[in-house]
C-alpha atoms as a PDB file:
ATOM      1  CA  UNK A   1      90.471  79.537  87.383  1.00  0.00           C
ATOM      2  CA  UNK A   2      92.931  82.157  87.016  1.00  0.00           C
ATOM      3  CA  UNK A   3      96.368  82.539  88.307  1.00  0.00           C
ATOM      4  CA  UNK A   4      98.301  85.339  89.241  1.00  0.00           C
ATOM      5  CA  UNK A   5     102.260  85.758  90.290  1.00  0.00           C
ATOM      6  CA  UNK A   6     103.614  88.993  90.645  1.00  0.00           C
ATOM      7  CA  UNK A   7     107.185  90.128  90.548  1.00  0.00           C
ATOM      8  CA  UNK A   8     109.279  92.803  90.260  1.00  0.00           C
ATOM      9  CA  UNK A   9     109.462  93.888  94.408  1.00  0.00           C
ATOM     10  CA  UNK A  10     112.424  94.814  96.193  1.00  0.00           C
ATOM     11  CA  UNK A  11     114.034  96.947  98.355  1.00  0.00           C
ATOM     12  CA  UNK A  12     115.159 100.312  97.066  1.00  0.00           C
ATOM     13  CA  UNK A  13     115.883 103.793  98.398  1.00  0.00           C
ATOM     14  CA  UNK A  14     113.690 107.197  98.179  1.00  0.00           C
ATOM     15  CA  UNK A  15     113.350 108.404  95.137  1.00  0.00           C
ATOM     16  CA  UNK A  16     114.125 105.438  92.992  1.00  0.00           C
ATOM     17  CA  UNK A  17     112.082 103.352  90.617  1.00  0.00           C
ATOM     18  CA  UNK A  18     110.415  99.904  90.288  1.00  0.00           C
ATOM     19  CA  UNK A  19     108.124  98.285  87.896  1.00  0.00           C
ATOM     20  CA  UNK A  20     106.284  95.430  89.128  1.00  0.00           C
ATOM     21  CA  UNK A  21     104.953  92.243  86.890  1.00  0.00           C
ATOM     22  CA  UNK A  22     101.867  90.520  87.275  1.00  0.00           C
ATOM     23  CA  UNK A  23     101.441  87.629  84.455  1.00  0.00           C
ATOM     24  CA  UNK A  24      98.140  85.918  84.358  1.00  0.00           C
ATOM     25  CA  UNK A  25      97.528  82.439  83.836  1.00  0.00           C
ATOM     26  CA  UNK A  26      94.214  80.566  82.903  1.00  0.00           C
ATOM     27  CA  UNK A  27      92.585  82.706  80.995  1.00  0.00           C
ATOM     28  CA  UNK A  28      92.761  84.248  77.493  1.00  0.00           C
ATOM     29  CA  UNK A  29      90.067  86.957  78.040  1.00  0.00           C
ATOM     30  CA  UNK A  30      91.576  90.453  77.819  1.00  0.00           C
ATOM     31  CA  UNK A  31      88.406  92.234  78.858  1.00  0.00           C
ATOM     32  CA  UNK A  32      88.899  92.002  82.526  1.00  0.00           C
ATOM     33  CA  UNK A  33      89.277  94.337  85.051  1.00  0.00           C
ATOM     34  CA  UNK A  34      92.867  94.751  86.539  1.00  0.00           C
ATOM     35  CA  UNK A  35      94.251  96.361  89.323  1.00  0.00           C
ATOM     36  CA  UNK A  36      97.242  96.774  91.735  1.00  0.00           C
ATOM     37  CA  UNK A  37      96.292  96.988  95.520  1.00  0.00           C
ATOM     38  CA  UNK A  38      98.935  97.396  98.209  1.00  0.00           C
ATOM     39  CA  UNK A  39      98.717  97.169 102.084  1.00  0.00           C
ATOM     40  CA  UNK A  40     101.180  98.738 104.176  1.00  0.00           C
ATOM     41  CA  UNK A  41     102.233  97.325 107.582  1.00  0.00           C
ATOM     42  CA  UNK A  42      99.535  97.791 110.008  1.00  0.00           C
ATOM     43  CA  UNK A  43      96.699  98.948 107.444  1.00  0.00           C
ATOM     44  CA  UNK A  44      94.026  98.116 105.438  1.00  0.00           C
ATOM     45  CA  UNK A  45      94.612  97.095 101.919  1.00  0.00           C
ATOM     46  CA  UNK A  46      93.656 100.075  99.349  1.00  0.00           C
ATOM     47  CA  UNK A  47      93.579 100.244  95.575  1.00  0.00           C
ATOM     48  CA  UNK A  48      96.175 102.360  93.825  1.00  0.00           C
ATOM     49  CA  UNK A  49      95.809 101.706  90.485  1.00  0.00           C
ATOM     50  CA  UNK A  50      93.437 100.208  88.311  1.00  0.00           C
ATOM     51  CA  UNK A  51      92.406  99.763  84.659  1.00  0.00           C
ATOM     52  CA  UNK A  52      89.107  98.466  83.641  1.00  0.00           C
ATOM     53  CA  UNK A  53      87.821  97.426  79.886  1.00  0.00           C
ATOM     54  CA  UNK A  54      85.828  99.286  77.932  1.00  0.00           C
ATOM     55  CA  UNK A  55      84.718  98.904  74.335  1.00  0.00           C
ATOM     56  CA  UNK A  56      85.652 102.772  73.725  1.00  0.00           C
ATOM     57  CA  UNK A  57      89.544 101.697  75.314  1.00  0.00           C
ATOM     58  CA  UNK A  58      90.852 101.012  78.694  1.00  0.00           C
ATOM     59  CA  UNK A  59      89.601 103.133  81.797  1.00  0.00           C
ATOM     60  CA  UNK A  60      92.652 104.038  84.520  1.00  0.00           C
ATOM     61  CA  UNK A  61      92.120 105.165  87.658  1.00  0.00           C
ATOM     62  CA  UNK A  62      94.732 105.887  90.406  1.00  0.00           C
ATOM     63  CA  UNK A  63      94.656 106.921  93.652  1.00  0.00           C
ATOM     64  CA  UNK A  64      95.172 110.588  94.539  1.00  0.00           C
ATOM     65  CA  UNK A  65      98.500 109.257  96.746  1.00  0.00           C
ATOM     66  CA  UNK A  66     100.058 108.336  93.551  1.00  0.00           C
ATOM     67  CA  UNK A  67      98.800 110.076  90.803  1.00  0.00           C
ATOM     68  CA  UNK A  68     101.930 111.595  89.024  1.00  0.00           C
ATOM     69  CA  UNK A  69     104.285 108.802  90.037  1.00  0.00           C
ATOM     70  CA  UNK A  70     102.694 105.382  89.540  1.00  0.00           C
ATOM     71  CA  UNK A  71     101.483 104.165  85.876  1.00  0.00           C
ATOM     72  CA  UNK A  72      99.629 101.149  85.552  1.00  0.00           C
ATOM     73  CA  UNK A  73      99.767  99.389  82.081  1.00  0.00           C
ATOM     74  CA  UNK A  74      98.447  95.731  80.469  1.00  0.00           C
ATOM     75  CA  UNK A  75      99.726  93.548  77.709  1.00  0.00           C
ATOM     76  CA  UNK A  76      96.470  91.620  76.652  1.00  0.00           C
ATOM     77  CA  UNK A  77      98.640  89.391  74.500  1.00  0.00           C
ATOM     78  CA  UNK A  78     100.845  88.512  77.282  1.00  0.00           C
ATOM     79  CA  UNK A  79      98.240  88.234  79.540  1.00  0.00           C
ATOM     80  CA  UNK A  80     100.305  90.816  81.973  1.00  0.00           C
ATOM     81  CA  UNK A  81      99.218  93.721  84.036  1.00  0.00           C
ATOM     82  CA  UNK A  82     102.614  96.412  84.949  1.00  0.00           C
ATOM     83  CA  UNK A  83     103.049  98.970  87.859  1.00  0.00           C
ATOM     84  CA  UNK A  84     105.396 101.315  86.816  1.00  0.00           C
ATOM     85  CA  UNK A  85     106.503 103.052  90.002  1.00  0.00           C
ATOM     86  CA  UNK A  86     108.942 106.448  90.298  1.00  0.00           C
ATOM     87  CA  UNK A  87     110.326 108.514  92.698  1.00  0.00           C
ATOM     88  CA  UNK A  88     109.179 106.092  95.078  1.00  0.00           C
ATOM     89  CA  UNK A  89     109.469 107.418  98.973  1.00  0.00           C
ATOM     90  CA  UNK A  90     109.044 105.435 102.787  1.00  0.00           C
ATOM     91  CA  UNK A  91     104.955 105.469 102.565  1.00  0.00           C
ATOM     92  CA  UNK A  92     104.984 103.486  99.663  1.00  0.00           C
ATOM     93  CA  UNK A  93     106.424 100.134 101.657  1.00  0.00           C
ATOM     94  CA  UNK A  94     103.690  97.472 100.895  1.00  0.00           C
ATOM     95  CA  UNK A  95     102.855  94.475  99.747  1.00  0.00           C
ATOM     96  CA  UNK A  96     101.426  94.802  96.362  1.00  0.00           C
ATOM     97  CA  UNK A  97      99.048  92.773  95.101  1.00  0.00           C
ATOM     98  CA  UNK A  98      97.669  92.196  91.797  1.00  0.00           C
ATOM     99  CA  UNK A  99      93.879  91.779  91.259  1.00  0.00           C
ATOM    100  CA  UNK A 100      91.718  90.780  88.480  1.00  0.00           C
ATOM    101  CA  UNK A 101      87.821  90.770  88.196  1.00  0.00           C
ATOM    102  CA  UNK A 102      86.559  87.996  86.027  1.00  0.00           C
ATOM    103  CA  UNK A 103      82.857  88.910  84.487  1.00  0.00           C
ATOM    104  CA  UNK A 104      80.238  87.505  84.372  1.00  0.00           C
ATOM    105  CA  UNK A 105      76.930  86.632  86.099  1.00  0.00           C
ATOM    106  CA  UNK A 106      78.076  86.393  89.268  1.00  0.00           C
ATOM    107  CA  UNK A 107      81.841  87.860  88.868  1.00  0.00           C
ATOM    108  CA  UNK A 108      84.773  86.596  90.097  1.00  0.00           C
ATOM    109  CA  UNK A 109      87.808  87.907  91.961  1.00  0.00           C
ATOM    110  CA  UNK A 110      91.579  86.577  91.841  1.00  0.00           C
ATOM    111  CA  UNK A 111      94.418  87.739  93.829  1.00  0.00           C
ATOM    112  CA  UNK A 112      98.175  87.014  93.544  1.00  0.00           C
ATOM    113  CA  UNK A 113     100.315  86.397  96.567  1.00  0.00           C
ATOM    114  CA  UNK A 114     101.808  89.537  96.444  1.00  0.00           C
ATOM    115  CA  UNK A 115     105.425  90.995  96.365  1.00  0.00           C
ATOM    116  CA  UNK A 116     107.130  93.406  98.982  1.00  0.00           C
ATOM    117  CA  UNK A 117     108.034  96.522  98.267  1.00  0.00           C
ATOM    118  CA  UNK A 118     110.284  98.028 100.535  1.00  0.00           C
ATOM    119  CA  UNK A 119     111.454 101.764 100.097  1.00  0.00           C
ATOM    120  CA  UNK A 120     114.376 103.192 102.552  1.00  0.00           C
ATOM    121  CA  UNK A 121     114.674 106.559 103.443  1.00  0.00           C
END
């Protein structure tokens, strides 16, 4: 079973900065895959970073609304999975969530609680 708590949200104005926290408890694997997901108010929850293991090193993906400003980052050791988030603007109010996919044969899929995000214009 793995556990997930994520911190780090707030409430900050357009253009500012946040870095959100998601530590992992439960398991000492560090070849998962990680991601952060967010769902705004009213819509469907969409992925908008991830970073997946690989033998050859880490594969990152974002998504194309926030490429350039968002940069997702892990600490195997410290079992903890970052969000580095800048010049942040009113579309990017959420909840975040963290998510991690457990392999195996049949994989498994954890999710934090998430943490709000709240950007004013």
């Amino acid at each position: 079973q793995v556990r997930l708590v994520e911190s780090g949200g707030g409430l900050v104005q357009a253009e500012d900065s946040l870095r959100l926290t998601c530590v992992a408890s439960g398991r000492r694997a560090s070849n998962d895959d990680m991601a952060w997901y967010r769902q705004a108010p009213g819509k469907e929850r969409e992925m908008g970073a991830s970073i997946r293991f690989s033998f050859r090193g880490d594969i990152i993906s974002y998504a194309d609304s926030v490429k350039g400003r968002f940069t997702i980052a892990r600490d195997s050791a410290k079992h903890t999975l970052y969000l580095q988030m800048s010049r942040l603007q009113p579309e990017a109010t959420a909840i975040y969530y963290c998510n991690v996919v457990v392999p195996g044969p049949v994989e498994s899929i954890y999710w934090g609680p998430g943490t709000q995000v709240t950007v004013s214009a």
